[in-house]
C-alpha atoms as a PDB file:
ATOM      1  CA  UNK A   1     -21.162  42.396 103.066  1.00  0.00           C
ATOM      2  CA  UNK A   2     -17.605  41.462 103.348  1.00  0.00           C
ATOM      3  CA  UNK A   3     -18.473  37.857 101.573  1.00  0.00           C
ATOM      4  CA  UNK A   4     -20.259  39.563  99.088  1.00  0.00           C
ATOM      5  CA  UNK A   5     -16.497  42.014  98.411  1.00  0.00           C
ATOM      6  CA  UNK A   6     -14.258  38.846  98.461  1.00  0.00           C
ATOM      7  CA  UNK A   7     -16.823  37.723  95.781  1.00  0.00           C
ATOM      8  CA  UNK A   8     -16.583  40.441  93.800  1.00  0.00           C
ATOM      9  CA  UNK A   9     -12.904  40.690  93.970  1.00  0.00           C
ATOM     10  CA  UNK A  10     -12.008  37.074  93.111  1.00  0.00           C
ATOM     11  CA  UNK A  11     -14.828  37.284  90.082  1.00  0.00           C
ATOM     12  CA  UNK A  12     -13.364  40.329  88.914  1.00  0.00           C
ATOM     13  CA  UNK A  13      -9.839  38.624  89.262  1.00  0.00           C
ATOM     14  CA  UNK A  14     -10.981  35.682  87.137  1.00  0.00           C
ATOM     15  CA  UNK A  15     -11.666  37.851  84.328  1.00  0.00           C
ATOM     16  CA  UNK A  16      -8.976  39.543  84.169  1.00  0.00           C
ATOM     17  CA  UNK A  17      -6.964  36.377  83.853  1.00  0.00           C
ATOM     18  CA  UNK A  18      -9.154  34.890  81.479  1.00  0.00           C
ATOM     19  CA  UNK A  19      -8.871  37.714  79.220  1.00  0.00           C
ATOM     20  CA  UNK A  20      -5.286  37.244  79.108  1.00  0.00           C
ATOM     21  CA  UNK A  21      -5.176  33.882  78.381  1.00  0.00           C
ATOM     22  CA  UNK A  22      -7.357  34.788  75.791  1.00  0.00           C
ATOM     23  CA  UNK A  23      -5.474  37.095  74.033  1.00  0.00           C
ATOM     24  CA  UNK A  24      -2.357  35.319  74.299  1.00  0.00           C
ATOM     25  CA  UNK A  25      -3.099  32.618  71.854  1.00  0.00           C
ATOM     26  CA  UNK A  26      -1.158  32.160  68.394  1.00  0.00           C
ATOM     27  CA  UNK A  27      -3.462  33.907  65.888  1.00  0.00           C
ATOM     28  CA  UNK A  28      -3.121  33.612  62.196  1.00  0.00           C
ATOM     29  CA  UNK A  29      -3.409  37.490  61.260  1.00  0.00           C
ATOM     30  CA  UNK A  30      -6.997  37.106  60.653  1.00  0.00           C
ATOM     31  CA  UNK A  31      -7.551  36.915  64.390  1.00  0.00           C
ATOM     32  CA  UNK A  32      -8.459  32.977  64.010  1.00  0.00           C
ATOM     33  CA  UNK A  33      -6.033  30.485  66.188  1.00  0.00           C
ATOM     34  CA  UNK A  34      -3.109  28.716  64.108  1.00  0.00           C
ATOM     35  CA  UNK A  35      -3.771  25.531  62.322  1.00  0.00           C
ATOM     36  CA  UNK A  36      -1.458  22.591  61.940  1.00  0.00           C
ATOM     37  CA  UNK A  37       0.337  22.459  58.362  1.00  0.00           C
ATOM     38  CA  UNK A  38      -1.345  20.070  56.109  1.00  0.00           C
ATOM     39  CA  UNK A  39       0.650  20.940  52.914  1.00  0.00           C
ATOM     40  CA  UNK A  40       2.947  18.361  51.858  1.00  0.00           C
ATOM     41  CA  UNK A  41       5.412  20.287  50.305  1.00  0.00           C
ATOM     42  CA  UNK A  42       8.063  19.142  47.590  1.00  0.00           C
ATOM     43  CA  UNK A  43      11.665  20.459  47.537  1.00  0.00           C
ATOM     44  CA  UNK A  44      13.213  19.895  43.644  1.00  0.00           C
ATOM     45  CA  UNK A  45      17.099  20.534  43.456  1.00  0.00           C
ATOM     46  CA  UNK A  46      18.963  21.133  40.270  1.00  0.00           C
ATOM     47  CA  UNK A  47      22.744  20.105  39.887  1.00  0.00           C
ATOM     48  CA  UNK A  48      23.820  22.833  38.677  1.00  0.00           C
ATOM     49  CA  UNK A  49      27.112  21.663  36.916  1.00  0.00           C
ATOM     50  CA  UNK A  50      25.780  22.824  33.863  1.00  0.00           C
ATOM     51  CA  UNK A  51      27.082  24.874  30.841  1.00  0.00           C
ATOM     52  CA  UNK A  52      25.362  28.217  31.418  1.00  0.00           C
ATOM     53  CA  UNK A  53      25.276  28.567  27.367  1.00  0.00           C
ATOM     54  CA  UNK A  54      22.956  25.970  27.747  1.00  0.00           C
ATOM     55  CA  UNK A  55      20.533  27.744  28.983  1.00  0.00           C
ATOM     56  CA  UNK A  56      19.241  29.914  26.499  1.00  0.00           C
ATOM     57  CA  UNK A  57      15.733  28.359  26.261  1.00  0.00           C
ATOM     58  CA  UNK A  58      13.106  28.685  28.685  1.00  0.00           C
ATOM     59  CA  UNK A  59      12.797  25.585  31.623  1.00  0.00           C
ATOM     60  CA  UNK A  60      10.037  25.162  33.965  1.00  0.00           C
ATOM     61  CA  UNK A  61       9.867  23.134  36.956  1.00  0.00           C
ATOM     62  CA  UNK A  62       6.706  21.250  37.429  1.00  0.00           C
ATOM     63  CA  UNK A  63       5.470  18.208  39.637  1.00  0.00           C
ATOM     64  CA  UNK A  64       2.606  15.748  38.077  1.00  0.00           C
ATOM     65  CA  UNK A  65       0.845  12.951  39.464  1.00  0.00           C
ATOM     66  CA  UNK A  66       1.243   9.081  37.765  1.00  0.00           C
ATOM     67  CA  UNK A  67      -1.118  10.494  35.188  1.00  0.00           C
ATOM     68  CA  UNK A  68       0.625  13.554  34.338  1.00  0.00           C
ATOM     69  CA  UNK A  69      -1.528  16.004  35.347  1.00  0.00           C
ATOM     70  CA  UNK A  70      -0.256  19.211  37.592  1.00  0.00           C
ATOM     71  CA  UNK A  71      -0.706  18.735  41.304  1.00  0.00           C
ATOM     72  CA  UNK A  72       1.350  22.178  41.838  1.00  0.00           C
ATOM     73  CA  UNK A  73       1.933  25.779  40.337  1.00  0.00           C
ATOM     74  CA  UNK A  74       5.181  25.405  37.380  1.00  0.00           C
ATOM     75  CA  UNK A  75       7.793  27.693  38.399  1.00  0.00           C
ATOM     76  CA  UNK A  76       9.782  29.109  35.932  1.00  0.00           C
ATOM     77  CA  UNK A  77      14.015  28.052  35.891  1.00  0.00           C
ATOM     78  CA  UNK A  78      16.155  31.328  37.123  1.00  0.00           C
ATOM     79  CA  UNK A  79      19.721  30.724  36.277  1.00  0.00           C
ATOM     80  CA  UNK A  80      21.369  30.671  39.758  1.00  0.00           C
ATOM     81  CA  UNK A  81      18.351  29.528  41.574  1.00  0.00           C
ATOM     82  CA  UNK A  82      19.088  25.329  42.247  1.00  0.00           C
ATOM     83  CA  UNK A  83      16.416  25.132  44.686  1.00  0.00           C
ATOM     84  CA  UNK A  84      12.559  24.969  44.146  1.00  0.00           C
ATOM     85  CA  UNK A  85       9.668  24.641  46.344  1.00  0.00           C
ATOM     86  CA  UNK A  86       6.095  23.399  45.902  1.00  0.00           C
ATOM     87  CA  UNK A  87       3.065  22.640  48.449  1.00  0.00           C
ATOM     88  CA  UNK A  88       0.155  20.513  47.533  1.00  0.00           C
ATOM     89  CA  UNK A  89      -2.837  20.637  50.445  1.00  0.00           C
ATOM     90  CA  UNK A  90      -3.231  18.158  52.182  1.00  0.00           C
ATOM     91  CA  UNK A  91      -1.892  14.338  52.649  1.00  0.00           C
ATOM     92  CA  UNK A  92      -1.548  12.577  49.363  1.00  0.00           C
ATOM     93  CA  UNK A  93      -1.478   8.956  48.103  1.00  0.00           C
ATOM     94  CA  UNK A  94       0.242   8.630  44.506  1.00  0.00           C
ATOM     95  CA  UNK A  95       3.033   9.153  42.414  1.00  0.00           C
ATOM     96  CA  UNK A  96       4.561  12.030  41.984  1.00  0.00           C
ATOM     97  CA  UNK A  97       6.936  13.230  39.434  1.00  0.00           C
ATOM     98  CA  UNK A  98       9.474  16.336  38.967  1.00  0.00           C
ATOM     99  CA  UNK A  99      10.097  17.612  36.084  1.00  0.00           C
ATOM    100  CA  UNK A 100      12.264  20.218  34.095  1.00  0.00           C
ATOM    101  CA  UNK A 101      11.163  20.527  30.829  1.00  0.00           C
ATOM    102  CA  UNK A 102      11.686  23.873  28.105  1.00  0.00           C
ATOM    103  CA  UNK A 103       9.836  25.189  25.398  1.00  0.00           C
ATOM    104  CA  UNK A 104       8.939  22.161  23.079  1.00  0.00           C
ATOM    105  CA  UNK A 105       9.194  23.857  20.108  1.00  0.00           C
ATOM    106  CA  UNK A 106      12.797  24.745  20.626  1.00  0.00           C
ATOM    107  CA  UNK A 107      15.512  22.304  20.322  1.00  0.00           C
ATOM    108  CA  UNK A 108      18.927  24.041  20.349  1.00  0.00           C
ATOM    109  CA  UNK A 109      22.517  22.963  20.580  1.00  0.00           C
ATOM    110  CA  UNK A 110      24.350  22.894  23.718  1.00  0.00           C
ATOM    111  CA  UNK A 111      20.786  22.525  25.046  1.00  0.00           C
ATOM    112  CA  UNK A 112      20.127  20.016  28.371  1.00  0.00           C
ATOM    113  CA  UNK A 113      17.007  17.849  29.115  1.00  0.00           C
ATOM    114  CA  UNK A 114      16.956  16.739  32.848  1.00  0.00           C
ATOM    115  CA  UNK A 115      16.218  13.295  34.173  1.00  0.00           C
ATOM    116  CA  UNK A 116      12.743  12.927  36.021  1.00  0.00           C
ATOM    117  CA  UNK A 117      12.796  11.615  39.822  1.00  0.00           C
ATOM    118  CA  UNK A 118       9.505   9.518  40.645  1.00  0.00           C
ATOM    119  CA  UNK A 119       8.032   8.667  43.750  1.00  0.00           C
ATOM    120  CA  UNK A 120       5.062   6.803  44.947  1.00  0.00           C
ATOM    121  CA  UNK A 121       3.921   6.405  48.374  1.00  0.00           C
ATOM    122  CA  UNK A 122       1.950   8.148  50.672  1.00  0.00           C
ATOM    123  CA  UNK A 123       2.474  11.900  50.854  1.00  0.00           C
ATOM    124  CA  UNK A 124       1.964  13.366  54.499  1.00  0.00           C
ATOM    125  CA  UNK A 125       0.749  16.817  55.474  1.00  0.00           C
ATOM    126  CA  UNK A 126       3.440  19.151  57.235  1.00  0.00           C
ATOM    127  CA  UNK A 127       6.286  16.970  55.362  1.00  0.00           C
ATOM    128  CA  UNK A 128       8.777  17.981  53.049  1.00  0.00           C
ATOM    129  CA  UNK A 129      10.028  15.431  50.420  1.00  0.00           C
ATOM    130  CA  UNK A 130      13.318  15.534  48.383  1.00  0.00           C
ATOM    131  CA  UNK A 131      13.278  15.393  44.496  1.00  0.00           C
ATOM    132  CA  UNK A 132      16.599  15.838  42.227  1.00  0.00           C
ATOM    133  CA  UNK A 133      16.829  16.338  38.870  1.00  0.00           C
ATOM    134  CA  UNK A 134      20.321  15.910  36.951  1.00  0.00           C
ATOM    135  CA  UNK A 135      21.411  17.950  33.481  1.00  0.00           C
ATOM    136  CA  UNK A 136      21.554  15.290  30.270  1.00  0.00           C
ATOM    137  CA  UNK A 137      23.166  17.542  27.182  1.00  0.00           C
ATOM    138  CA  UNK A 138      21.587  17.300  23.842  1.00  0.00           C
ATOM    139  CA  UNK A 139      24.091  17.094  21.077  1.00  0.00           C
ATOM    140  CA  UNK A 140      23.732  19.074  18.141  1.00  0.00           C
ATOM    141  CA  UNK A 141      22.846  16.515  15.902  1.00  0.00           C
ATOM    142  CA  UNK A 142      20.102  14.988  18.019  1.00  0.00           C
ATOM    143  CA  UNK A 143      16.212  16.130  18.108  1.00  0.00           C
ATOM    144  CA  UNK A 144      15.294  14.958  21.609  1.00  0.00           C
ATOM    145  CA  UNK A 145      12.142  15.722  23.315  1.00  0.00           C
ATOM    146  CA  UNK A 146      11.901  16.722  26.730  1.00  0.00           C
ATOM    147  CA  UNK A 147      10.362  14.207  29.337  1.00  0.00           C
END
């Protein structure tokens, strides 16, 4: 009978512990366990020594593959905002491409395109790579599109 307590007890004891170890685990609000970070994410900075008067049109950030195409949400410009941040899922092979671009059908004076920054590699999940993008004026005479 006294066996059959200790048993018991150290069972019992097991449980207990087990439970706890359990419920001590990193859960991801859904009441799953945490996963790793696959998203590659992307980190565009404007230089912002710019002529606010400048800009009066609409910009949008965006990030394209070698092709073009969108690999990310656009986010639209906010005038003292510098600093933009994408995520793509996953780890990536390609080119990719930042972008600030405005309305095309607007070309006004005192207006900026930006230069693009490219780069082509392999794109790893949980990393976070640099892009910067740099403020060309458009003179008032000139009818430049936006790359």
């Amino acid at each position: 009978m006294k066996t059959t307590k200790i048993f018991f007890a150290l069972s019992l004891a097991l449980m207990i512990t087990g439970m706890f170890a359990v419920n001590a685990m990193p859960t991801n609000g859904n009441g799953g366990p945490i996963q790793a970070n696959n998203d590659v994410t992307y980190v565009v900075n404007i230089e912002h020594a710019v002529n606010p008067d400048g800009f009066n049109a609409k910009y949008v950030i965006i990030i394209t593959d070698g092709r073009g195409q969108l690999v990310c949400q656009p986010q639209l410009f906010h005038m003292g905002t510098w600093t933009y941040s994408f995520k793509e899922h996953g780890t990536v092979t390609g080119t990719r491409v930042a972008h600030m671009v405005k309305d095309p059908n607007v070309i006004i004076p005192g207006a900026y395109i930006f230069t693009i920054d490219r780069q082509t590699g392999t794109f790893n999940g949980g990393r976070t790579y640099l892009f910067n993008l740099a403020p060309v004026p458009v003179k008032a005479n000139e009818n430049t599109p936006n790359y």
